[in-house]
N, C-alpha and C. Protein backbone atom coordinates (compact mmCIF):
# COMPACT_ATOMS: atom_id res chain seq x y z
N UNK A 1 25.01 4.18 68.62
CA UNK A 1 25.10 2.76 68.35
C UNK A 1 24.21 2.43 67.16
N UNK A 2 24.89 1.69 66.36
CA UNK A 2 24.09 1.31 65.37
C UNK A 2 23.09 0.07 65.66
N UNK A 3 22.21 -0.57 64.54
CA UNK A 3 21.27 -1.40 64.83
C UNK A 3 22.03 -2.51 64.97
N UNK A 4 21.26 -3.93 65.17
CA UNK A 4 22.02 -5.20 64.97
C UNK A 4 22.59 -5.55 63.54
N UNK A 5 21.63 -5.29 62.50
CA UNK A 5 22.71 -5.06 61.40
C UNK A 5 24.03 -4.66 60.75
N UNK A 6 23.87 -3.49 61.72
CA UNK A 6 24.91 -2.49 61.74
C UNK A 6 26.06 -2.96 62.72
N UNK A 7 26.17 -3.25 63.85
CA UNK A 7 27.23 -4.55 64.26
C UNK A 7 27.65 -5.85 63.64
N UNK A 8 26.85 -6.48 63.06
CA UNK A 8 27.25 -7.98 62.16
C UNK A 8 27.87 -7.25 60.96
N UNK A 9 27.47 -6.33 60.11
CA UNK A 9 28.58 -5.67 59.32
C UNK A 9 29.48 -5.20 59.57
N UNK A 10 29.73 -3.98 60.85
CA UNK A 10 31.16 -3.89 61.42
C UNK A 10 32.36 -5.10 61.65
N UNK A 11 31.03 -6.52 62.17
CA UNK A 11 32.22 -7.47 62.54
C UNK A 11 32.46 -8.18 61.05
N UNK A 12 31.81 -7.86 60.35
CA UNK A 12 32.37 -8.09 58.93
C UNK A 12 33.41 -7.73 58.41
N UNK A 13 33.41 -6.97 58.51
CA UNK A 13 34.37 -5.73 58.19
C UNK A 13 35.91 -6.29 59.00
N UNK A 14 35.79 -6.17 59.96
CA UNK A 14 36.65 -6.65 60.97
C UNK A 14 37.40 -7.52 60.58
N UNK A 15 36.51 -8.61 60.74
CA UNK A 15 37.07 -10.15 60.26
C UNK A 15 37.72 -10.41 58.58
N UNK A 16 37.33 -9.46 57.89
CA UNK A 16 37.61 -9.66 56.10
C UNK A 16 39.52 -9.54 56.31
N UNK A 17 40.32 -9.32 57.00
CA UNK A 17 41.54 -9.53 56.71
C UNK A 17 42.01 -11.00 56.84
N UNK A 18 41.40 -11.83 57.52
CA UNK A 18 41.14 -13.48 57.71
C UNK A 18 41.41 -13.83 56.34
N UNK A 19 40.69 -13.77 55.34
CA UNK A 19 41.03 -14.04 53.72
C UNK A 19 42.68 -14.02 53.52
N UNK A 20 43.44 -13.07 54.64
CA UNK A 20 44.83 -12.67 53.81
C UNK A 20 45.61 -13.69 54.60
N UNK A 21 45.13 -14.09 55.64
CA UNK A 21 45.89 -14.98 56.50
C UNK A 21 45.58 -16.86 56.40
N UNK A 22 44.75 -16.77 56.31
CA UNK A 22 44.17 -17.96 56.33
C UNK A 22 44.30 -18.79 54.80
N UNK A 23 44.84 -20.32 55.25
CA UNK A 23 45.42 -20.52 53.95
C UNK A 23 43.99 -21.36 53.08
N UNK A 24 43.46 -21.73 53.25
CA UNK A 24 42.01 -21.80 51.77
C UNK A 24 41.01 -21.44 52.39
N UNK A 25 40.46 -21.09 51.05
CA UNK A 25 39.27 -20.07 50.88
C UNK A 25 37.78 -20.84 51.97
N UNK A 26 37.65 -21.68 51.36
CA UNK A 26 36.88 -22.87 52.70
C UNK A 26 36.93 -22.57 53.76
N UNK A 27 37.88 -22.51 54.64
CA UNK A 27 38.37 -22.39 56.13
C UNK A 27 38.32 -20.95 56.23
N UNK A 28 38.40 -19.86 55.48
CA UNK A 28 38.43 -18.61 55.77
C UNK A 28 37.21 -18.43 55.91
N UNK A 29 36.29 -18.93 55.17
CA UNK A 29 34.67 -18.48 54.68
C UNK A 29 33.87 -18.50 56.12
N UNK A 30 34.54 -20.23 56.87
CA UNK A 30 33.82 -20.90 57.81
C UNK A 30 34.16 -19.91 58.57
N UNK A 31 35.57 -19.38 58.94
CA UNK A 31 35.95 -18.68 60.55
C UNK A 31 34.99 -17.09 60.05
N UNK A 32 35.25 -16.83 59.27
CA UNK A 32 34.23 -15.51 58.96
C UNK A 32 32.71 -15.63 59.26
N UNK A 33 31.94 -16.54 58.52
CA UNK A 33 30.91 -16.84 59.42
C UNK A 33 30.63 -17.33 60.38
N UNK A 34 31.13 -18.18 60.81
CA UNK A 34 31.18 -18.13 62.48
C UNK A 34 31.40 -17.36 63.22
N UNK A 35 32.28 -16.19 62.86
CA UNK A 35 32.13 -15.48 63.87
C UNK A 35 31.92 -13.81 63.81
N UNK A 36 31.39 -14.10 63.02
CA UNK A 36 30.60 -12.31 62.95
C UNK A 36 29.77 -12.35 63.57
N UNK A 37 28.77 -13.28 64.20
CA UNK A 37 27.72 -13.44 64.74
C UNK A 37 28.14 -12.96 66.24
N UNK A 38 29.27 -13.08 66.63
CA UNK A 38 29.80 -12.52 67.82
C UNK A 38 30.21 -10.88 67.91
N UNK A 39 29.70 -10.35 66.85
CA UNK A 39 29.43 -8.62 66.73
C UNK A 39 28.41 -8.46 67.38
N UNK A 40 27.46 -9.15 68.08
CA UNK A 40 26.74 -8.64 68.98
C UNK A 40 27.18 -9.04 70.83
N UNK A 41 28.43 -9.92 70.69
CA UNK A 41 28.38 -10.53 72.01
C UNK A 41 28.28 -9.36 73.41
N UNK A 42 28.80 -7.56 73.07
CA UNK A 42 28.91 -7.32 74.66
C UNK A 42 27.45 -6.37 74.77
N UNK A 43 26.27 -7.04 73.73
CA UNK A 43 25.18 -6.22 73.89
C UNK A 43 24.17 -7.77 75.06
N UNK A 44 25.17 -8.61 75.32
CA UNK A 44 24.94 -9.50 76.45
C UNK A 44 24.44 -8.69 77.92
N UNK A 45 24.95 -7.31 77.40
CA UNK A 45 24.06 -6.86 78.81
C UNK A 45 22.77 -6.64 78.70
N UNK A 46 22.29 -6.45 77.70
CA UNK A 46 20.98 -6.04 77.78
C UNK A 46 20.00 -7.30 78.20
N UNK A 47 20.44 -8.44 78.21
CA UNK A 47 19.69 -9.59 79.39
C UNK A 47 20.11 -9.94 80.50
N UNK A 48 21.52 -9.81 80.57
CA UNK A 48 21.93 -9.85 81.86
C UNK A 48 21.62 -8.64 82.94
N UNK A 49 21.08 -7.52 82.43
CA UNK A 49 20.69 -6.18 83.04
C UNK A 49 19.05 -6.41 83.64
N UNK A 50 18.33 -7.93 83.56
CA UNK A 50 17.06 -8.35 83.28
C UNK A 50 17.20 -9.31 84.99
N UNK A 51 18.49 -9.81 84.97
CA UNK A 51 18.66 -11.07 86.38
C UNK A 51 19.46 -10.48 87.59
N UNK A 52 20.38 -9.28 87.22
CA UNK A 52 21.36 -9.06 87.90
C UNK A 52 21.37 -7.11 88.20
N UNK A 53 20.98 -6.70 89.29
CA UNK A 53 21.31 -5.50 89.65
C UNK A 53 22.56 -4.67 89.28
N UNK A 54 22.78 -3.40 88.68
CA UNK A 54 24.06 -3.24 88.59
C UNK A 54 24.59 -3.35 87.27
N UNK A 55 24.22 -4.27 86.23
CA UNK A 55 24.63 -4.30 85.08
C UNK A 55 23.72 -3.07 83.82
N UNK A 56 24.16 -2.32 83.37
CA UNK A 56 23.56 -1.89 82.73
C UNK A 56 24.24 -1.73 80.98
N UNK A 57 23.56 -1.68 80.14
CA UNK A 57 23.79 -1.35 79.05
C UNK A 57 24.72 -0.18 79.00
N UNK A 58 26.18 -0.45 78.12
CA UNK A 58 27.37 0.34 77.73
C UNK A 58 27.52 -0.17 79.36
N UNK A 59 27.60 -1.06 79.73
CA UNK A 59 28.24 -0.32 80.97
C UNK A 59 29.66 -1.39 80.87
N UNK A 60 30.23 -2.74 82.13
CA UNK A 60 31.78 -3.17 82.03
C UNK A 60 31.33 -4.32 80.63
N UNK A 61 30.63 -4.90 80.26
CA UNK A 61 30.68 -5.73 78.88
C UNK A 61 30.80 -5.17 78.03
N UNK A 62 31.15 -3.71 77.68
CA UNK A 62 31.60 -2.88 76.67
C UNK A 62 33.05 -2.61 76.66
N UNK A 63 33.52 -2.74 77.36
CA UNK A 63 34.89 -2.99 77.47
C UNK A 63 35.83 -3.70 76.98
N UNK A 64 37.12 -3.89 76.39
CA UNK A 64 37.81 -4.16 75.99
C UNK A 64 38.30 -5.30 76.87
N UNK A 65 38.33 -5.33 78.13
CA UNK A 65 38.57 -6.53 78.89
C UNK A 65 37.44 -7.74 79.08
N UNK A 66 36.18 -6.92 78.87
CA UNK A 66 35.07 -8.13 79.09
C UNK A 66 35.05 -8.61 77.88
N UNK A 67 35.23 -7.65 77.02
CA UNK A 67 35.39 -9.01 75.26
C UNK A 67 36.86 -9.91 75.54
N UNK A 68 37.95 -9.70 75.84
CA UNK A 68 39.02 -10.11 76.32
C UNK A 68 38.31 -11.68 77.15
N UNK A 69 37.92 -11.02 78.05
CA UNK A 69 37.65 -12.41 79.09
C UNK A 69 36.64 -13.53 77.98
N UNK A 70 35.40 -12.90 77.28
CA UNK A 70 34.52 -13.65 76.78
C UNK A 70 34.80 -14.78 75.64
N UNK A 71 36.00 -13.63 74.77
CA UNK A 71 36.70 -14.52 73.82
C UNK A 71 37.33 -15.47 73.94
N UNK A 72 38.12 -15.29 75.50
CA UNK A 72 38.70 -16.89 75.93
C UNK A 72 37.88 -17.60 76.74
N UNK A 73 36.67 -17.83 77.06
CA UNK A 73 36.09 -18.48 77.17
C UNK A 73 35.16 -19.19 76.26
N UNK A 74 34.75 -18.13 75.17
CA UNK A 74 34.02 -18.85 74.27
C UNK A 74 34.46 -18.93 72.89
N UNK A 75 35.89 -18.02 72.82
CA UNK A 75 36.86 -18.12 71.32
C UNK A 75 37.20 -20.05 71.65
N UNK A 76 37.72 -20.67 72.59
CA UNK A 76 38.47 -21.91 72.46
C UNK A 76 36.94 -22.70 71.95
N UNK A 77 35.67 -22.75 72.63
CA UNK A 77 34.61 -23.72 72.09
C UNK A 77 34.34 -23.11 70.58
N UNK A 78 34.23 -22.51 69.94
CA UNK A 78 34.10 -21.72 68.89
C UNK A 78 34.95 -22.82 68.02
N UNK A 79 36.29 -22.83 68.51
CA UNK A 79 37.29 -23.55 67.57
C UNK A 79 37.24 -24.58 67.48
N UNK A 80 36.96 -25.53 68.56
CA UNK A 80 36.51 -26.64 68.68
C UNK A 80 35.24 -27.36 67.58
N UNK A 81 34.35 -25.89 67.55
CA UNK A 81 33.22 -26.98 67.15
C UNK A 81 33.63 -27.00 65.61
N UNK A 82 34.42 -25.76 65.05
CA UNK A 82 34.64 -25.28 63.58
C UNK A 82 35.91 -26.74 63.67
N UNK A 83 36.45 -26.63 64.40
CA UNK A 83 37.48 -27.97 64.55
C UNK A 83 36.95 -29.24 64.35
N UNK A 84 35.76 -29.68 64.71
CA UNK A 84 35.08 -30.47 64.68
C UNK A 84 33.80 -31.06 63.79
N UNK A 85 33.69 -30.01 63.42
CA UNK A 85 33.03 -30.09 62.10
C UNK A 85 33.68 -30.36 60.92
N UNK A 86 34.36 -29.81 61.12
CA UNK A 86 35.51 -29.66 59.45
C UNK A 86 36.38 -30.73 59.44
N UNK A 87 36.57 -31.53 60.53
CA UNK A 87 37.46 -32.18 60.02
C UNK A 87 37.35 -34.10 59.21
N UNK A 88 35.94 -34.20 59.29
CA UNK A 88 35.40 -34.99 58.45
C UNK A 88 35.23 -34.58 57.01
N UNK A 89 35.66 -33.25 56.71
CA UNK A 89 35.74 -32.71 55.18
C UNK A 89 36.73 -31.88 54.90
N UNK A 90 36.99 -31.96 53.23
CA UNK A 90 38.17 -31.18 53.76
C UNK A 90 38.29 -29.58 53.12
N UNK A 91 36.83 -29.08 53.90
CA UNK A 91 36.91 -27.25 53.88
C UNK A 91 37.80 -26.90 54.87
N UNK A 92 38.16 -27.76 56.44
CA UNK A 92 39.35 -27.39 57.21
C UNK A 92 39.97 -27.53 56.94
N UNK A 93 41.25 -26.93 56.87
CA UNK A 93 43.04 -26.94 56.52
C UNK A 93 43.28 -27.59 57.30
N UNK A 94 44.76 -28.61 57.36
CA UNK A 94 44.78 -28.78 58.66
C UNK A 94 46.03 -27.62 59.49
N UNK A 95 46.56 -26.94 58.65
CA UNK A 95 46.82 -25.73 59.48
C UNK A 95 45.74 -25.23 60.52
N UNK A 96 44.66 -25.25 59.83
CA UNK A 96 43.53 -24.28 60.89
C UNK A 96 43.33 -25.36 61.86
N UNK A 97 43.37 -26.74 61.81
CA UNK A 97 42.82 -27.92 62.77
C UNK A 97 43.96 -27.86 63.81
N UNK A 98 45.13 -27.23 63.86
CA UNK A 98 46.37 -27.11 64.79
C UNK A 98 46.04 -25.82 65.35
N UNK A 99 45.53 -24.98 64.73
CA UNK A 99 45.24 -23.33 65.20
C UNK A 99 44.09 -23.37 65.40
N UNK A 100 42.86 -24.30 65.48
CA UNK A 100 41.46 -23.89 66.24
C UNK A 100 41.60 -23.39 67.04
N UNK A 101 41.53 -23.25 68.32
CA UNK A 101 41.43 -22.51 69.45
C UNK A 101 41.34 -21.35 69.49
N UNK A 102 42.65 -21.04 68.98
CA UNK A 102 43.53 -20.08 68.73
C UNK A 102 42.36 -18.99 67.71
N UNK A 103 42.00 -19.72 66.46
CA UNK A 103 40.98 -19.36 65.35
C UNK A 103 39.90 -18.74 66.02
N UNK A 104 39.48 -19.81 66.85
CA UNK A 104 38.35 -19.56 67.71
C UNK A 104 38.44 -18.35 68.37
N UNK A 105 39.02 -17.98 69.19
CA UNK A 105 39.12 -16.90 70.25
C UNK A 105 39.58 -15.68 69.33
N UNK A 106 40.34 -15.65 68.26
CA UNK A 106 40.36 -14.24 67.48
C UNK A 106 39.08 -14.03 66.46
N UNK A 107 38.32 -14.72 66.36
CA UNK A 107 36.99 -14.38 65.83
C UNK A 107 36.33 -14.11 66.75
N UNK A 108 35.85 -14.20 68.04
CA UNK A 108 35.35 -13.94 69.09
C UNK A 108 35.46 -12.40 69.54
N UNK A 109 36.89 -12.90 69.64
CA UNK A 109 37.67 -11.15 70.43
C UNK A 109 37.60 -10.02 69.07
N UNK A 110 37.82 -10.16 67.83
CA UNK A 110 37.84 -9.18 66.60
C UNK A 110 36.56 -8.68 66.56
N UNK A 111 35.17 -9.78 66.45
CA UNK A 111 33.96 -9.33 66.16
C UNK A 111 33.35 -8.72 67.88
N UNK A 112 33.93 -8.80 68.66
CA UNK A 112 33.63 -8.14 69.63
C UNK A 112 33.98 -6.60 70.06
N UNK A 113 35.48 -6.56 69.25
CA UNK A 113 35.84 -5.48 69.79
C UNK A 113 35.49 -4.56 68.71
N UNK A 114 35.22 -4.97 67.49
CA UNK A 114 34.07 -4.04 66.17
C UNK A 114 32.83 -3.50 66.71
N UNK A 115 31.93 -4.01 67.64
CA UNK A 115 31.31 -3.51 68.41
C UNK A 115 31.27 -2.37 69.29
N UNK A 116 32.66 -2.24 69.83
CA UNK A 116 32.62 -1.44 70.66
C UNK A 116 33.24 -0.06 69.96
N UNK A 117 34.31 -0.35 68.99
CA UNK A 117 34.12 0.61 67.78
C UNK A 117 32.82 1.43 67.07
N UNK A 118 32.18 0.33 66.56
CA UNK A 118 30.88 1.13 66.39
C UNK A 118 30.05 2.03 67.36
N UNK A 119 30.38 1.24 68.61
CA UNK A 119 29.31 2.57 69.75
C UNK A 119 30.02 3.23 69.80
N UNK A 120 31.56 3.47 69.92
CA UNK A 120 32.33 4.96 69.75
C UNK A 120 31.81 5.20 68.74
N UNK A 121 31.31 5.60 67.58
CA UNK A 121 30.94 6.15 66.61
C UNK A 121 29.64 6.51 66.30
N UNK A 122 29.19 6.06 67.54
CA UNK A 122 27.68 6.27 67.26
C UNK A 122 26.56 6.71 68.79
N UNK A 123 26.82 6.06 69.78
CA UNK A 123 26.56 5.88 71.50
C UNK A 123 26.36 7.10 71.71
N UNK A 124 26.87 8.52 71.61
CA UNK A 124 26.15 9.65 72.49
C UNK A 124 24.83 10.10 71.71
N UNK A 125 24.52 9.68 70.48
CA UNK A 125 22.79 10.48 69.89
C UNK A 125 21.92 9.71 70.81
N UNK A 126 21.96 8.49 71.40
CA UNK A 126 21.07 8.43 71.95
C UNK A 126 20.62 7.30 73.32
N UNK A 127 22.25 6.81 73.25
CA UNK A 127 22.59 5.64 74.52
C UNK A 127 23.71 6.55 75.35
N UNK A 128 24.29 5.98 76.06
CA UNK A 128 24.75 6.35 77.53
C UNK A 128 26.46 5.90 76.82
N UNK A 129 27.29 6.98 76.79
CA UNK A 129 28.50 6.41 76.06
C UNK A 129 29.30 5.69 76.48
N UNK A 130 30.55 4.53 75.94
CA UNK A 130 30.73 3.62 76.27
C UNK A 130 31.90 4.06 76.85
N UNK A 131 32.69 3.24 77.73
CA UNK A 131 33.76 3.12 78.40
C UNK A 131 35.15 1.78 78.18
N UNK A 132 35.66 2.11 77.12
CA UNK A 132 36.18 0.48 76.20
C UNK A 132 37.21 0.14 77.04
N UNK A 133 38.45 1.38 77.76
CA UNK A 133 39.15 1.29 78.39
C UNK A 133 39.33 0.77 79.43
N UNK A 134 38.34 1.09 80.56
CA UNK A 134 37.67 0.25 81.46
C UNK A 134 38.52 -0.75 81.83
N UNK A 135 39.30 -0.74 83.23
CA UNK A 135 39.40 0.23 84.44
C UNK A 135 41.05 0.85 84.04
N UNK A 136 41.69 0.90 83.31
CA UNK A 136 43.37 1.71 82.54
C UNK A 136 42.18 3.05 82.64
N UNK A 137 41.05 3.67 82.09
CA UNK A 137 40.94 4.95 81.67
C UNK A 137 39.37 5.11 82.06
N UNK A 138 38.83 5.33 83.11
CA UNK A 138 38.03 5.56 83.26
C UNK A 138 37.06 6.72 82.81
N UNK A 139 36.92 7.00 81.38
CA UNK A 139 36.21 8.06 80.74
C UNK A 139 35.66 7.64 79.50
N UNK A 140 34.73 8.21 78.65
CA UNK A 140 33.87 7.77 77.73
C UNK A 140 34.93 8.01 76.56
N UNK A 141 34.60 7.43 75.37
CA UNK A 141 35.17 7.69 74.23
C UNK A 141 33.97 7.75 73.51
N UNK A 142 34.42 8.38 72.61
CA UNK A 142 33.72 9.14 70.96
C UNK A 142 34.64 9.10 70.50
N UNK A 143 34.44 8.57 69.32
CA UNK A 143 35.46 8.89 68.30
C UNK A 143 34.98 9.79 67.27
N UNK A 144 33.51 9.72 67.17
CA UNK A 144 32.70 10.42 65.64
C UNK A 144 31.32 10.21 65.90
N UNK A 145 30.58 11.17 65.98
CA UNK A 145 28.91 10.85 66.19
C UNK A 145 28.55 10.72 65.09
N UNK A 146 29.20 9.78 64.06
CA UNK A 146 28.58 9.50 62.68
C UNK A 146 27.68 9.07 62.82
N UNK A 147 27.32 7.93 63.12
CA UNK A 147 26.11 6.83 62.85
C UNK A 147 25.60 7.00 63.95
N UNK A 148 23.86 7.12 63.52
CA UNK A 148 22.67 6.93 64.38
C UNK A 148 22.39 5.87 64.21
N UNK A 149 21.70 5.34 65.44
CA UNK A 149 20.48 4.32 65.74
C UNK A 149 19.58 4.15 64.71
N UNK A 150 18.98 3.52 64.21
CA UNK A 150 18.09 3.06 63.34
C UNK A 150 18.23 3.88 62.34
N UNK A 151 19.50 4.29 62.13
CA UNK A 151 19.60 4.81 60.28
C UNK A 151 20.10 4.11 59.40
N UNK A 152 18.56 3.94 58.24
CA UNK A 152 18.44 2.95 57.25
C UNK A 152 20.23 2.96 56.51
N UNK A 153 20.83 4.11 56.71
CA UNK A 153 22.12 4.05 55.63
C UNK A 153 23.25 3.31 56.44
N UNK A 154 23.30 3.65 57.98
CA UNK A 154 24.48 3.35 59.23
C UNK A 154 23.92 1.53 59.12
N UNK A 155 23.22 1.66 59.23
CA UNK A 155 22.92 -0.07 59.94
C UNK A 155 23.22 -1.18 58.33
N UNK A 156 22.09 -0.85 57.13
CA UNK A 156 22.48 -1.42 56.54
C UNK A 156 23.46 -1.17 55.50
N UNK A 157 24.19 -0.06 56.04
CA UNK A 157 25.25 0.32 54.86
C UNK A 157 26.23 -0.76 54.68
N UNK A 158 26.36 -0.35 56.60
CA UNK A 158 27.73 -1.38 57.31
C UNK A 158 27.59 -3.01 56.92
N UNK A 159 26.50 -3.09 56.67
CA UNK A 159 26.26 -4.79 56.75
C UNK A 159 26.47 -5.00 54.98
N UNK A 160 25.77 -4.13 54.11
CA UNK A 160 26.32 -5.09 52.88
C UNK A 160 27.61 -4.56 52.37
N UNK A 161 28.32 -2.74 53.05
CA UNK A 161 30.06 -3.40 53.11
C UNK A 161 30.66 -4.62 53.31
N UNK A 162 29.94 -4.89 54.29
CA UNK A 162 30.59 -5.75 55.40
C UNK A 162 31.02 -7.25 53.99
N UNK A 163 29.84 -7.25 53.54
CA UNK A 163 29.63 -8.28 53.17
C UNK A 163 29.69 -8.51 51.52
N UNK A 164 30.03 -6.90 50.85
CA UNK A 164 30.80 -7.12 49.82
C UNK A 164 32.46 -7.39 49.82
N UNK A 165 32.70 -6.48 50.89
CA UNK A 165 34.49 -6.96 51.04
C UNK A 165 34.67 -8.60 51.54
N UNK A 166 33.57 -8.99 52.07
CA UNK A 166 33.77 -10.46 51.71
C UNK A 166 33.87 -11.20 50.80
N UNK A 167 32.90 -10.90 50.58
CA UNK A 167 32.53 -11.45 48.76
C UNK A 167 33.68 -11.15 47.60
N UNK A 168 34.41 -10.04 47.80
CA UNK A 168 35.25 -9.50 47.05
C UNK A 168 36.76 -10.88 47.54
N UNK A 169 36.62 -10.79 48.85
CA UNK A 169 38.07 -11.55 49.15
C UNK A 169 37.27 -13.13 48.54
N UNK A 170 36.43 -13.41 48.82
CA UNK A 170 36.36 -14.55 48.80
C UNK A 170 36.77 -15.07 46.50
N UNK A 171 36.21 -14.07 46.21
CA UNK A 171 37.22 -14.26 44.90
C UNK A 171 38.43 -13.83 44.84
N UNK A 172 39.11 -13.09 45.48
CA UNK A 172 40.45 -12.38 45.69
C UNK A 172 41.08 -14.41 45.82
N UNK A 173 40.79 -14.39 46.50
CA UNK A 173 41.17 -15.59 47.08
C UNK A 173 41.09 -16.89 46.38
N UNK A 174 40.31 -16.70 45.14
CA UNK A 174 40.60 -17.86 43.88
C UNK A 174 40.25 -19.54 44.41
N UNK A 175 40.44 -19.95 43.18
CA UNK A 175 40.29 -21.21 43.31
C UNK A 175 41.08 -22.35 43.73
N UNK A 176 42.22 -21.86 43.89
CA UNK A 176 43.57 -22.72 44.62
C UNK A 176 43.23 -22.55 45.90
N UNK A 177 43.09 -24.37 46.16
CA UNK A 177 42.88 -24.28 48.02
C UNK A 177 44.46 -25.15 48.66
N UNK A 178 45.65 -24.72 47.48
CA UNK A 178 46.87 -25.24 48.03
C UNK A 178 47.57 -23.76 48.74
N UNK A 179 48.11 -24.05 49.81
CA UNK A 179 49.05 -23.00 50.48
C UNK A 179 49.76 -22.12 49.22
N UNK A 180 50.14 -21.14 49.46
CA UNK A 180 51.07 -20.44 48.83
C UNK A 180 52.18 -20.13 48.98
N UNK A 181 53.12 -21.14 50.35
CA UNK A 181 54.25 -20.93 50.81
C UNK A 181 54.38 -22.76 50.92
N UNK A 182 55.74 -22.73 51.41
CA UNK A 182 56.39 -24.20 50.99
C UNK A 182 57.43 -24.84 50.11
N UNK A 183 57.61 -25.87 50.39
CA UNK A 183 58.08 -26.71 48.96
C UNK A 183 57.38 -26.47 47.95
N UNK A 184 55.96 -27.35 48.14
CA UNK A 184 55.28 -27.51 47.09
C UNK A 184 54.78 -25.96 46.27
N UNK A 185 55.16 -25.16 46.64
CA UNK A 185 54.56 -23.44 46.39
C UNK A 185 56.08 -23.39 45.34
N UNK A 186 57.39 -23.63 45.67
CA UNK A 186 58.60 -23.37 44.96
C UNK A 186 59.15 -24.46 43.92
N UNK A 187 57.89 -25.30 43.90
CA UNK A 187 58.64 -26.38 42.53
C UNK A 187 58.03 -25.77 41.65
């Protein structure tokens, strides 16, 4: 597992195809930062492992279903508040103001499940390996013991990737904050 750096860049990473979907650059920027911060959501065990017997680190919040469950609970408020913020200005589309929720919960669930990617790639040097499948496949995955724990290159490599392929879309993505499909796209 990489550091916390090293997750907020994975969910960087993650989230940078948002630029290709999302129709202005404004509204892409917002759902991207909002929700990379949720590249750390299924390391929620490590306090909940503090109140509750039984929960342990890598253990069911590493899973593909507990990001599943978390994202629809906290992907719809997510959208709401980006819904709610934005719509006194106009960095929200109002495409995205019809698709909050929706916005909400795939930034949630994407930067969550980048997480659990990264501990396949990293979880046996020196944590307890993860189980993403959980309960379809009850066995650990590895994908690559690339990245260690507190390596200066794994943690902050991932994070200013993360965060040049942003930077890169976010000019990819120009200065036109009109749709690119439509009428108004074919006169």
């Amino acid at each position: 597992m990489v550091d916390v750096m090293g997750h907020l860049g994975m969910a960087l990473i993650w989230l940078a195809p948002a630029w290709y979907f999302i129709d202005r650059r404004k509204t892409a920027a917002a759902f991207v930062a909002a929700g990379f911060w949720f590249g750390m959501l299924p390391d929620v065990d490590l306090y909940l492992s503090n109140w509750f017997a039984g929960i342990h680190h890598h253990g069911v919040f590493h899973t593909i279903v507990a990001v599943t469950v978390m994202a629809a609970i906290l992907g719809p408020l997510l959208g709401w508040v980006l819904k709610t913020a934005g719509s006194d200005d106009d960095w929200f589309s109002p495409r995205a103001e019809e698709n909050a929720y929706l916005m909400g919960f795939i930034a949630v669930w994407v930067a969550g499940l980048s997480h659990l990617l990264a501990d396949m790639l990293s979880a046996p040097d020196v944590a307890s390996r993860i189980e993403p499948f959980w309960p379809l496949y009850n066995g650990s995955v590895v994908l690559l013991d690339v990245l260690w724990y507190t390596s200066w290159w794994a943690t902050w490599g991932l994070f200013i990737l993360g965060l040049a392929v942003n930077v890169a879309a976010w000019y990819w993505k120009g200065e036109s904050e009109e749709p690119r499909t439509g009428v108004a796209a074919s006169e």
